[in-house]
C-alpha atoms as a PDB file:
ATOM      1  CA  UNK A   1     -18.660 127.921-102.744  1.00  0.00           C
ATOM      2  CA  UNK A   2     -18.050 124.937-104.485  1.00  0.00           C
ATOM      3  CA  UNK A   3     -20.479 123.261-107.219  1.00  0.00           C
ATOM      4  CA  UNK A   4     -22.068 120.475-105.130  1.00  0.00           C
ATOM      5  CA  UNK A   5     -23.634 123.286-102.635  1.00  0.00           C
ATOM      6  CA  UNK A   6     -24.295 125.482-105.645  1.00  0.00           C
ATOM      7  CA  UNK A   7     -26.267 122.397-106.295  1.00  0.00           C
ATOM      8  CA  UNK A   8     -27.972 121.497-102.982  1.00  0.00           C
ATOM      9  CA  UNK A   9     -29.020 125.563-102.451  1.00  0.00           C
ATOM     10  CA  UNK A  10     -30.587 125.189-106.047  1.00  0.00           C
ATOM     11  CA  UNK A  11     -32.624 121.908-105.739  1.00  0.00           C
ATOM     12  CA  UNK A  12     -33.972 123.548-102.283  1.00  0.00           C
ATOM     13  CA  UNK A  13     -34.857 127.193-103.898  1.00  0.00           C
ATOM     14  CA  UNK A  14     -36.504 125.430-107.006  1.00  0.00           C
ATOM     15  CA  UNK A  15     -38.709 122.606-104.750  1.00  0.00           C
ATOM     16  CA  UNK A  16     -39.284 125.144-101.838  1.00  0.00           C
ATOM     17  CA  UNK A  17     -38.581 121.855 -99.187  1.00  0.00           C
ATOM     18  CA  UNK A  18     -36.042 119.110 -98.301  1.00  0.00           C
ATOM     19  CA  UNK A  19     -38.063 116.341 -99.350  1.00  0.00           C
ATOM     20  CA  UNK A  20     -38.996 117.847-102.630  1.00  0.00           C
ATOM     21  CA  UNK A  21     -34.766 118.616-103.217  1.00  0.00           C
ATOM     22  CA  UNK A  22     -33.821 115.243-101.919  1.00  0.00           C
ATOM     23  CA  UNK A  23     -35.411 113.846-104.676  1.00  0.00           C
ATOM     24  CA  UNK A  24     -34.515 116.362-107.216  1.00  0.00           C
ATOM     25  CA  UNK A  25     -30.866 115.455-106.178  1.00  0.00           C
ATOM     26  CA  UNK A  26     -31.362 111.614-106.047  1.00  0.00           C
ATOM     27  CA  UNK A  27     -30.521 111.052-102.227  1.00  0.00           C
ATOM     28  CA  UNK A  28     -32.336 111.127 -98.928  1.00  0.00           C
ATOM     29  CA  UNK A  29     -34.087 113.937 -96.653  1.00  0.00           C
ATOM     30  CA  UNK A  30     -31.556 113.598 -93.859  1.00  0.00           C
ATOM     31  CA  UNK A  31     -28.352 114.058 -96.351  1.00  0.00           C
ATOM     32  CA  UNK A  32     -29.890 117.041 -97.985  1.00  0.00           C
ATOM     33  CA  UNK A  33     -30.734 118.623 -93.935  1.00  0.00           C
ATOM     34  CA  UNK A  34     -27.465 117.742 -93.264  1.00  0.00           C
ATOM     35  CA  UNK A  35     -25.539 119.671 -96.015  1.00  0.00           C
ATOM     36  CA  UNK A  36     -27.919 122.736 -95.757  1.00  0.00           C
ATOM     37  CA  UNK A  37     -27.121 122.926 -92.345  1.00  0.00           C
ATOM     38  CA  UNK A  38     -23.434 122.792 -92.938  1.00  0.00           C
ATOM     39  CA  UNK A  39     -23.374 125.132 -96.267  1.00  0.00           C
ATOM     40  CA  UNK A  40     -25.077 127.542 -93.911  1.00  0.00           C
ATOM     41  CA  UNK A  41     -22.567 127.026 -90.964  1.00  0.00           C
ATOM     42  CA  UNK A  42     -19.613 127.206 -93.737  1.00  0.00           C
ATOM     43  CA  UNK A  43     -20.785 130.825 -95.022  1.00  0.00           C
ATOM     44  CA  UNK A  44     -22.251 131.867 -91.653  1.00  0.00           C
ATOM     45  CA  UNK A  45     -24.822 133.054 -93.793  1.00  0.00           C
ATOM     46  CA  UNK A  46     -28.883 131.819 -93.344  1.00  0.00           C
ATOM     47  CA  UNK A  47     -29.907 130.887 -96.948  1.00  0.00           C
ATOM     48  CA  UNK A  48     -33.422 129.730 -96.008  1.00  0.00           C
ATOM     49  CA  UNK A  49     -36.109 130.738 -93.597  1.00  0.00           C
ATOM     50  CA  UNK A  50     -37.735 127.201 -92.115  1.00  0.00           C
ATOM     51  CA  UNK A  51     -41.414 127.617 -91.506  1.00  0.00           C
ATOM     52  CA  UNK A  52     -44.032 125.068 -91.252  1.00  0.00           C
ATOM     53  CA  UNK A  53     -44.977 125.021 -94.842  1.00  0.00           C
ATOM     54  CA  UNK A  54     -41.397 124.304 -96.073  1.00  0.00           C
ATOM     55  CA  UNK A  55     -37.929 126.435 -96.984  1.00  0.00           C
ATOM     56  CA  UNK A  56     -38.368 129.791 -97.895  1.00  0.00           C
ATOM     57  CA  UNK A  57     -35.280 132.340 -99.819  1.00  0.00           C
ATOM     58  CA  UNK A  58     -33.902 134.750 -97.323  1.00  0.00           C
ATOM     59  CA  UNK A  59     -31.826 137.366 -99.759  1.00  0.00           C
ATOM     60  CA  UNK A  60     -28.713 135.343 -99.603  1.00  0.00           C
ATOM     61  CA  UNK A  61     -30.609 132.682-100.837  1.00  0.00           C
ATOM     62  CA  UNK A  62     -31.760 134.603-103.725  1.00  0.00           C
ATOM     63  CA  UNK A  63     -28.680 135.762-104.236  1.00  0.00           C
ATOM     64  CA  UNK A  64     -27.346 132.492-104.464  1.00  0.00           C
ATOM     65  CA  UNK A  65     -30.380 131.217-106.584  1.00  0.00           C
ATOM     66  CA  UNK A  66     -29.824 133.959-109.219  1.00  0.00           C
ATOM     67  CA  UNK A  67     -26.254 133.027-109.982  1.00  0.00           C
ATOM     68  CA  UNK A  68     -26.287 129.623-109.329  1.00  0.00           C
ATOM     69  CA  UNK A  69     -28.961 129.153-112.634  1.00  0.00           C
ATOM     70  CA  UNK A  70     -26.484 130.920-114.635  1.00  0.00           C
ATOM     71  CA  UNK A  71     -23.635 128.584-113.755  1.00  0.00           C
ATOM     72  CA  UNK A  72     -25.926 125.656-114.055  1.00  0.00           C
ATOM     73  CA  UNK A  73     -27.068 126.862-117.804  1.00  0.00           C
ATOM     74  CA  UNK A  74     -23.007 127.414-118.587  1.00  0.00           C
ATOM     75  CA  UNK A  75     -22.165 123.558-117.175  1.00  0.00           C
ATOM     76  CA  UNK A  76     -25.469 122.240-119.157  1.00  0.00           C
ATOM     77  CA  UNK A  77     -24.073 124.086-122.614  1.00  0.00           C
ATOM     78  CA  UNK A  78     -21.095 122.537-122.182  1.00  0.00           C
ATOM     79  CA  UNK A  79     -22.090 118.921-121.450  1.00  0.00           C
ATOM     80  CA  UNK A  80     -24.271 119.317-124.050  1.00  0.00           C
ATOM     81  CA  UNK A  81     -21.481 121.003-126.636  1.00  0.00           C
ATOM     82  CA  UNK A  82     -19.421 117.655-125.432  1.00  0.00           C
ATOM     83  CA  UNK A  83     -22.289 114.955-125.797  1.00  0.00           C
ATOM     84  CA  UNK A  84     -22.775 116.577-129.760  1.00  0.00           C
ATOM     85  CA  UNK A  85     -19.661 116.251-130.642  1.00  0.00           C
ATOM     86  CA  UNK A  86     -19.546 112.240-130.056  1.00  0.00           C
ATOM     87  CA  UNK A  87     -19.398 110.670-133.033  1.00  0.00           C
ATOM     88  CA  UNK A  88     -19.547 106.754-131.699  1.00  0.00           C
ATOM     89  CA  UNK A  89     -21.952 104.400-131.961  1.00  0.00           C
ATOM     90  CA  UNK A  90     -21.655 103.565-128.275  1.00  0.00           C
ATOM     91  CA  UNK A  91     -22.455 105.193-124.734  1.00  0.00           C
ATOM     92  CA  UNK A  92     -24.960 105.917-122.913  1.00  0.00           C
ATOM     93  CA  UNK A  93     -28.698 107.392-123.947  1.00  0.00           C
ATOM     94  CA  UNK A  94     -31.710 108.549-121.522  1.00  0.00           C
ATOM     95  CA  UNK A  95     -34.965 108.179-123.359  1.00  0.00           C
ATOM     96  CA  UNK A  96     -38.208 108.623-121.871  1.00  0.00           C
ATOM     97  CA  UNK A  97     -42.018 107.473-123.136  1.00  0.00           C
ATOM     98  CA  UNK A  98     -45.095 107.520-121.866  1.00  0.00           C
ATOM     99  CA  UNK A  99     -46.194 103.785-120.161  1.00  0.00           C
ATOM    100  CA  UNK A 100     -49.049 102.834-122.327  1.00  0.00           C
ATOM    101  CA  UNK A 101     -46.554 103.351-125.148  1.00  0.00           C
ATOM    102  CA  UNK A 102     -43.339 101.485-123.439  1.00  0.00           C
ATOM    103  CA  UNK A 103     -45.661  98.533-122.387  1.00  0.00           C
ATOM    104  CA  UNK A 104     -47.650  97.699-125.240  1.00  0.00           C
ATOM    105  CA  UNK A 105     -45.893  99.133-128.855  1.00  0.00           C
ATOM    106  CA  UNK A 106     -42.098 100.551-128.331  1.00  0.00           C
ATOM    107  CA  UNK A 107     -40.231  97.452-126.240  1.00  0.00           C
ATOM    108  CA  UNK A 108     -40.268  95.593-129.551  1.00  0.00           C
ATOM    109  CA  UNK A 109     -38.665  97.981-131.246  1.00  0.00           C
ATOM    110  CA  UNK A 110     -35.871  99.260-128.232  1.00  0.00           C
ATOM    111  CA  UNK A 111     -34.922  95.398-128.559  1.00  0.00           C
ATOM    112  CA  UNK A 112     -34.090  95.488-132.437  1.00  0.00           C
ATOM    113  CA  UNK A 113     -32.203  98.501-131.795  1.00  0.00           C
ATOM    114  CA  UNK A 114     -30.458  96.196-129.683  1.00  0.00           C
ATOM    115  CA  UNK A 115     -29.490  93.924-132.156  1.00  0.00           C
ATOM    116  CA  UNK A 116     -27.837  96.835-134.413  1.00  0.00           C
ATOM    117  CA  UNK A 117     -25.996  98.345-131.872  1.00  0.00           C
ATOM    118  CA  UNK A 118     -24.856  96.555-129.094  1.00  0.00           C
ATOM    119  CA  UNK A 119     -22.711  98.921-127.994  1.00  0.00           C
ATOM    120  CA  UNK A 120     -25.564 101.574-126.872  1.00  0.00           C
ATOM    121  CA  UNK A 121     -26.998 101.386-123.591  1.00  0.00           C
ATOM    122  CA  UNK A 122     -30.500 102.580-123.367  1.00  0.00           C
ATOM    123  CA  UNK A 123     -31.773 104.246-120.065  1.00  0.00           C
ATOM    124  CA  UNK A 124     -35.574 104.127-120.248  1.00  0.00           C
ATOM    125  CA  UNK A 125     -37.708 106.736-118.202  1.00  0.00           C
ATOM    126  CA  UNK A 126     -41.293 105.633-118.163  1.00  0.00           C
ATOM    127  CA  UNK A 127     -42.979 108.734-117.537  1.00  0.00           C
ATOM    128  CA  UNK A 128     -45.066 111.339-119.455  1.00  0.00           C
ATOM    129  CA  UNK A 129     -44.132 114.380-117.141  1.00  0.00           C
ATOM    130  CA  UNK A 130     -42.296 117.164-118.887  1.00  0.00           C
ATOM    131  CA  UNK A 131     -38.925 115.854-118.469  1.00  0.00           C
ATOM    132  CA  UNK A 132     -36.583 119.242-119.215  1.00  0.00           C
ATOM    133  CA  UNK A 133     -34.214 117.920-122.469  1.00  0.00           C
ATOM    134  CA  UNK A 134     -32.269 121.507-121.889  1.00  0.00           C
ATOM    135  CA  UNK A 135     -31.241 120.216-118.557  1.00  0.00           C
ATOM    136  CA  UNK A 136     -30.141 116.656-119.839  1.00  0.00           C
ATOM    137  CA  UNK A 137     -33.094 114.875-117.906  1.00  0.00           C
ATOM    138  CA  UNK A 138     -33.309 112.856-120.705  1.00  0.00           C
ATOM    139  CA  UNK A 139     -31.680 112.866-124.354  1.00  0.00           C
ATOM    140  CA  UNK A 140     -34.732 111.561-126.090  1.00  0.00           C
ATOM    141  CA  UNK A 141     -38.604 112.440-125.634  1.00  0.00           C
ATOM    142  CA  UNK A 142     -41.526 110.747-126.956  1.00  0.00           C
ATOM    143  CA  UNK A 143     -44.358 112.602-126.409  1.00  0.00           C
ATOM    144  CA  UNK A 144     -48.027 113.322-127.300  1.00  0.00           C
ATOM    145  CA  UNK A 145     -48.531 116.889-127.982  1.00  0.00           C
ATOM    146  CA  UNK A 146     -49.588 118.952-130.143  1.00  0.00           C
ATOM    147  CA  UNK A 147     -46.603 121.811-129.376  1.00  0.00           C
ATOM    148  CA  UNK A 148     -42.941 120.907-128.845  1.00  0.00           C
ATOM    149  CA  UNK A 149     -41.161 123.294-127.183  1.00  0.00           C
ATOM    150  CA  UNK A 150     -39.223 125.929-129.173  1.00  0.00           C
ATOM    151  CA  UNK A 151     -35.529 124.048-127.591  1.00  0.00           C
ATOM    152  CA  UNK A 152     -36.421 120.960-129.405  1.00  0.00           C
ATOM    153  CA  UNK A 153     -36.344 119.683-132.661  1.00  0.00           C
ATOM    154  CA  UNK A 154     -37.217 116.504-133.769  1.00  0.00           C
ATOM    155  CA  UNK A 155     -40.301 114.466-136.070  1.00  0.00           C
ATOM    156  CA  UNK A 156     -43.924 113.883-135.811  1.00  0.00           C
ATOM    157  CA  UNK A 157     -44.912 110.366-136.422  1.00  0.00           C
ATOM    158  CA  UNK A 158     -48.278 110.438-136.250  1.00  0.00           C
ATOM    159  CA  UNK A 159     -51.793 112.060-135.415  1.00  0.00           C
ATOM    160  CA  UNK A 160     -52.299 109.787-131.762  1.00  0.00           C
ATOM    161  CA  UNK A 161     -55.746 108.062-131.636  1.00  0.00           C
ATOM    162  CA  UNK A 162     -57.943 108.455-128.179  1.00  0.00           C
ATOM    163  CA  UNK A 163     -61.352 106.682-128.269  1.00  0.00           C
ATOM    164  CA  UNK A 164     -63.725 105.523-125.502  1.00  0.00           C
ATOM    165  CA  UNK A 165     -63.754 101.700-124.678  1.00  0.00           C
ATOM    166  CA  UNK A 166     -65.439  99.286-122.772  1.00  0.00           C
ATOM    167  CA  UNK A 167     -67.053  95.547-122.357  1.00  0.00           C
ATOM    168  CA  UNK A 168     -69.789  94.044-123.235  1.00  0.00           C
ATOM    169  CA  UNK A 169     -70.616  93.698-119.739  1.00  0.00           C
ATOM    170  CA  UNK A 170     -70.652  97.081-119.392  1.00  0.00           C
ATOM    171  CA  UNK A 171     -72.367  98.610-122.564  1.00  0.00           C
ATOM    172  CA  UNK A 172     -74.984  96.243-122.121  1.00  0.00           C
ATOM    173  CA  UNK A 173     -75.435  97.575-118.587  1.00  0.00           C
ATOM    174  CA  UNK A 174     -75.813 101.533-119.388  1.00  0.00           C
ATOM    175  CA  UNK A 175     -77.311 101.288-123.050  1.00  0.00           C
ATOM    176  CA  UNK A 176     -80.194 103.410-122.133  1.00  0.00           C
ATOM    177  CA  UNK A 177     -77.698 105.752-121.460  1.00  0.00           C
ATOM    178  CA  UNK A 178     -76.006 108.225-123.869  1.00  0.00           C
ATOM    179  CA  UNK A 179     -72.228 107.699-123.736  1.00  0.00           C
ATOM    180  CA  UNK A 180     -71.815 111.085-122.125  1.00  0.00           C
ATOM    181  CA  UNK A 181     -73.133 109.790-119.091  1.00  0.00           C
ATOM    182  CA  UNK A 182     -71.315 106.556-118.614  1.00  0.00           C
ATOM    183  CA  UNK A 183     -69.315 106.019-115.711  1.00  0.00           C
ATOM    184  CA  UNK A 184     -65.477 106.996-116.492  1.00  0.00           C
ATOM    185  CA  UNK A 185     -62.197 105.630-115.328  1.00  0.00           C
ATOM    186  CA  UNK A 186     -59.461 108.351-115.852  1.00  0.00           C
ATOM    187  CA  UNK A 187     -55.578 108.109-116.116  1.00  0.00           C
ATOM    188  CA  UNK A 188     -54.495 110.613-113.514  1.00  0.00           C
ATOM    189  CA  UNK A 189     -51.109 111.493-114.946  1.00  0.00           C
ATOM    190  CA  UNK A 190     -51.803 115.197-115.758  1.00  0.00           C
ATOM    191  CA  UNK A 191     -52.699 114.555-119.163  1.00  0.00           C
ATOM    192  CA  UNK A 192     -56.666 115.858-119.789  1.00  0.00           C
ATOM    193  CA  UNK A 193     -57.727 113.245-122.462  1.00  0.00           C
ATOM    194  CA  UNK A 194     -61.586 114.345-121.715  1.00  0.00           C
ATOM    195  CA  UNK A 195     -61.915 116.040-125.108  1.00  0.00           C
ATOM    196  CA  UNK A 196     -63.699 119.183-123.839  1.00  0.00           C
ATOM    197  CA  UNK A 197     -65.969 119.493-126.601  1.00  0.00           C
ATOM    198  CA  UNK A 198     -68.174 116.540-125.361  1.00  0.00           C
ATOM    199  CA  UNK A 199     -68.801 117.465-121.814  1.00  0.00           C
ATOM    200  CA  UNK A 200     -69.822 120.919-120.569  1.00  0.00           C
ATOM    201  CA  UNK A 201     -69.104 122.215-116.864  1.00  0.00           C
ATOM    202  CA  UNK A 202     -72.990 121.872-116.466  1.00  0.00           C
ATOM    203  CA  UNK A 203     -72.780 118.423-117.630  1.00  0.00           C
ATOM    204  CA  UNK A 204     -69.018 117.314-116.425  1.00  0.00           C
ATOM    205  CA  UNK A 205     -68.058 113.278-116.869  1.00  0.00           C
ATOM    206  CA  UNK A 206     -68.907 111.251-114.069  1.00  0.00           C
ATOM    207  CA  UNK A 207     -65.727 110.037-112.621  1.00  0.00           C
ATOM    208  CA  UNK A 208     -65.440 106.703-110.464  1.00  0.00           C
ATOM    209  CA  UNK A 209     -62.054 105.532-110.801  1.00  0.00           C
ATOM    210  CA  UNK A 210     -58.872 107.974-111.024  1.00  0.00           C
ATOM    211  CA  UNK A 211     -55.240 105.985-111.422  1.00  0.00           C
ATOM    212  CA  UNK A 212     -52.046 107.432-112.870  1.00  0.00           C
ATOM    213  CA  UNK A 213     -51.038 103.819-114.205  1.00  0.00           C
ATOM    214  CA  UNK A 214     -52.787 103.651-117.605  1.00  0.00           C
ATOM    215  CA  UNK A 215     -52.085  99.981-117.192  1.00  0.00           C
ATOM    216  CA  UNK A 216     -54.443 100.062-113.704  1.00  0.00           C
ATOM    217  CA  UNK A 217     -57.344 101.808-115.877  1.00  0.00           C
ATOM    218  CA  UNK A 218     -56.976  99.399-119.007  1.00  0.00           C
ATOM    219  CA  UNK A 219     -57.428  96.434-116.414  1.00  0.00           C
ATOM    220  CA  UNK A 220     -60.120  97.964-114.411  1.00  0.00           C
ATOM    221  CA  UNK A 221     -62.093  98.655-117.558  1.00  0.00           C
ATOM    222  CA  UNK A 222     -62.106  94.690-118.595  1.00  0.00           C
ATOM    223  CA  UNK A 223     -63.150  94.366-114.824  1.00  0.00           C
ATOM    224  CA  UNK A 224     -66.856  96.241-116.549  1.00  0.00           C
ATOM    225  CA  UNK A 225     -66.269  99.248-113.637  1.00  0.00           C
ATOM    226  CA  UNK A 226     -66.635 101.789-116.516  1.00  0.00           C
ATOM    227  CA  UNK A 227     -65.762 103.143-119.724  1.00  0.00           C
ATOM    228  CA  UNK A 228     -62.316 104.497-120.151  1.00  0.00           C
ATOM    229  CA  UNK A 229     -60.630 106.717-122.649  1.00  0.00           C
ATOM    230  CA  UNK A 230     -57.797 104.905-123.930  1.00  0.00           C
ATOM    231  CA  UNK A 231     -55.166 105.341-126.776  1.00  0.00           C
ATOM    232  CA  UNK A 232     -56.303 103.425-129.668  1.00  0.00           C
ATOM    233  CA  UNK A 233     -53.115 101.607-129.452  1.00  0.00           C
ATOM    234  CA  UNK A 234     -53.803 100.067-126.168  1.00  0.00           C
ATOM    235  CA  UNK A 235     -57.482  99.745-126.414  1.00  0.00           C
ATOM    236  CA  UNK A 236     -57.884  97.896-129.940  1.00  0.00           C
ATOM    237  CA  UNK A 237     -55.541  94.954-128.576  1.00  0.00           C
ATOM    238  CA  UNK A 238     -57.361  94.368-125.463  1.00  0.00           C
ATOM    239  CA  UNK A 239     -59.968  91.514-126.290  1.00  0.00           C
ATOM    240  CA  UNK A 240     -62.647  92.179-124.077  1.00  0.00           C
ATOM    241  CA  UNK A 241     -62.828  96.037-124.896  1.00  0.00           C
ATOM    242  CA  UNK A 242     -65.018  97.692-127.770  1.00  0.00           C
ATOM    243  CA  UNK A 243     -64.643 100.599-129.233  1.00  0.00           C
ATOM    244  CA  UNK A 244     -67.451 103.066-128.442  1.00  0.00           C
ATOM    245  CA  UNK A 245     -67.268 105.757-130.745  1.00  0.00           C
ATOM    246  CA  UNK A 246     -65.186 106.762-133.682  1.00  0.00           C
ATOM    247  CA  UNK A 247     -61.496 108.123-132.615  1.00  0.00           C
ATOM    248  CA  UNK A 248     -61.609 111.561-131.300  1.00  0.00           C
ATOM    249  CA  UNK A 249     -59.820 113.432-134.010  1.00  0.00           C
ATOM    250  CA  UNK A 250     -57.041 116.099-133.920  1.00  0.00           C
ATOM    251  CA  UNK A 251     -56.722 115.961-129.991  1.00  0.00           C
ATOM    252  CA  UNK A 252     -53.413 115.268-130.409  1.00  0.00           C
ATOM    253  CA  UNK A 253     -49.860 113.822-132.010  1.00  0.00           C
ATOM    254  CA  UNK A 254     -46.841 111.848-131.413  1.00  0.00           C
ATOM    255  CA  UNK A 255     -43.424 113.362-131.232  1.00  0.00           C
ATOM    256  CA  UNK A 256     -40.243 112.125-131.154  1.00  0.00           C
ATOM    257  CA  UNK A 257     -37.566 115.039-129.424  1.00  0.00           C
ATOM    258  CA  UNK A 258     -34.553 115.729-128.372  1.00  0.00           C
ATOM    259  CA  UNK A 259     -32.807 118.889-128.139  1.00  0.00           C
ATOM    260  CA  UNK A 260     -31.100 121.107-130.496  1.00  0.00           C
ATOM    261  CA  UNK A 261     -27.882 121.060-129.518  1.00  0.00           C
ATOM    262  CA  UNK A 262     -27.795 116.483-129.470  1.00  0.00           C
ATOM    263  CA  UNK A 263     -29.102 116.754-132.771  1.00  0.00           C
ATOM    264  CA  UNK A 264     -25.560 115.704-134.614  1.00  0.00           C
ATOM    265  CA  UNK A 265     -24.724 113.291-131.459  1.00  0.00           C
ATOM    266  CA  UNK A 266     -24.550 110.080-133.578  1.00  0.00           C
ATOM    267  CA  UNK A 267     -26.018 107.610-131.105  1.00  0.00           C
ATOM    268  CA  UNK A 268     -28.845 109.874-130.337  1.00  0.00           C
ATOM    269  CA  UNK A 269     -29.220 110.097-134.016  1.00  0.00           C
ATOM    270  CA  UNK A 270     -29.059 106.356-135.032  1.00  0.00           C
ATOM    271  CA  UNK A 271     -31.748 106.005-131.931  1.00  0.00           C
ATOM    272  CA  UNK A 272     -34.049 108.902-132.768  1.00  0.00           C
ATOM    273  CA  UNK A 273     -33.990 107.131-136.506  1.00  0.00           C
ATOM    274  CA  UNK A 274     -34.678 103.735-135.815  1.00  0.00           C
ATOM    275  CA  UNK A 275     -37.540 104.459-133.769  1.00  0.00           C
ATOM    276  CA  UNK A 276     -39.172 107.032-135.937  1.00  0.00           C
ATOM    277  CA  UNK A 277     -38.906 104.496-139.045  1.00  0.00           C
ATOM    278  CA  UNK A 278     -40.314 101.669-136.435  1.00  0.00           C
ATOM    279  CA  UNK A 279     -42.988 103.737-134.911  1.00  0.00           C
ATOM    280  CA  UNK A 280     -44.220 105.079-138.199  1.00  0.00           C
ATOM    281  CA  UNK A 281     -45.194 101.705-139.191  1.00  0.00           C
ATOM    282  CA  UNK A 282     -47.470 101.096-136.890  1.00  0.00           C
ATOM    283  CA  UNK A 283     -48.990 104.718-137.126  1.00  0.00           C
ATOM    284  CA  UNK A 284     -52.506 102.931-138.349  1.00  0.00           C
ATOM    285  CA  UNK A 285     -53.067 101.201-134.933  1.00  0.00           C
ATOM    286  CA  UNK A 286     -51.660 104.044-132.904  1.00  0.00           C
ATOM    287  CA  UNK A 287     -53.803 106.474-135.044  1.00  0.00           C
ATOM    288  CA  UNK A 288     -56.494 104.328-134.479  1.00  0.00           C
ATOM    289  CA  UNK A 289     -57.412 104.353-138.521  1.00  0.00           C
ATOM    290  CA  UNK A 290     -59.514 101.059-139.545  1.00  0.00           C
ATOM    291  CA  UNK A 291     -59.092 101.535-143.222  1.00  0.00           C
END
């Protein structure tokens, strides 16, 4: 069995269906059926059962799930090994950020990055999922979070502002009401930013709008729909928007990662520096702190 359908049996035991794998792999549903199909005809050996719900492990397919994670984890420790012991200034670097951060604070500061090191070619992933840095998703993470995981090392650059905005429009609409009981527009990313200490399950927030673009949500609150919770770094730029309330404190911070073992890898380095010196500087805004 050769690597590639180590690969394709993996992406199809970890996602549990073809379409889920497909993307895992980066290629379509119909190339993924077709190499199953011929793995399976190669080995005469059934790796998955197909029922309606999706692919499930026969015992050759755990069999093949078990070692195939230990190969993976040998290849990944030695790309990795390889990547940290690059010493130039040039090459390739996968960083991923949240949107609201890429779109309105860190493109700025990617660009004068630029200008030191032309050489470097940055591969942004705008995304806030938990991108695995142990499996070389990405080299660099900047996250919010109050807990990096244990395989990471890296700085915290700041306590990260969340506060509730809105119009005008809007406040002037509901100001009988007690912000608790606004109307709320949520960023449906799988982050919670509802701090849970303001709403109770017998008193939940009244949802009306749900959009995993943060940008959607910032644009649909100047529309008046509702209030959103925003990071202060998006919400004190916007013109029409007001602050509601002070800045929930201690919900949570912003991280810059990458893993241990990229650490010494000096174009991660010079990247991971540069933007924790230019992100720093604009911790007041991000931290939401008027003073």
């Amino acid at each position: 069995m050769e690597w590639d359908d180590i690969r394709v049996v993996l992406a199809i035991c970890r996602e549990g269906s073809l379409a889920g794998a497909a993307r895992a792999l980066g290629c379509s549903h119909s190339t993924v059926f077709r190499q199953i199909n011929a793995i399976e005809k190669r080995f005469s050996t059934r790796f998955f059962n197909r029922l309606s719900h999706g692919y499930e492990m026969t015992e050759a397919g755990e069999t093949v799930l078990k070692h195939a994670q230990a190969i993976e984890e040998d290849i990944l420790d030695l790309e990795r090994e390889l990547k940290s012991k690059d010493q130039r200034l040039k090459g390739k670097i996968r960083l991923t950020a949240p949107e609201g951060l890429t779109n309105f604070l860190l493109l700025p500061h990617l660009a004068s990055f630029y200008i030191k090191h032309p050489d470097i070619q940055v591969e942004l992933i705008v995304s806030a999922d938990d991108l695995q840095l142990s499996q070389l998703e990405a080299d660099i993470a900047i996250r919010t979070t109050r807990n990096p995981p244990p395989t990471c090392i890296g700085k915290k650059i700041c306590d990260f502002g969340l506060a509730i905005y809105a119009t005008e429009t809007y406040l002037e609409k509901v100001k009988h009401l007690d912000f608790t009981r606004y109307d709320y527009l949520q960023i449906d990313n799988g982050v919670n930013w509802f701090p849970p200490s303001l709403w109770t399950s017998d008193a939940p927030p009244r949802i009306i709008f749900k959009c995993s673009s943060i940008i959607s949500v910032t644009k649909a609150a100047n529309e008046s729909i509702g209030a959103a919770i925003l990071p202060c770094l998006i919400g004190e730029k916007e013109p029409l928007l007001k602050r509601v309330a002070p800045p929930f404190k201690g919900l949570t911070e912003l991280w810059i990662l990458t893993h241990v073992d990229l650490r010494q890898t000096t174009r991660v380095k010079a990247l991971m520096d540069h933007l924790y010196r230019s992100l720093y500087e604009e911790k007041k805004i991000m931290a939401g702190d008027d003073s």
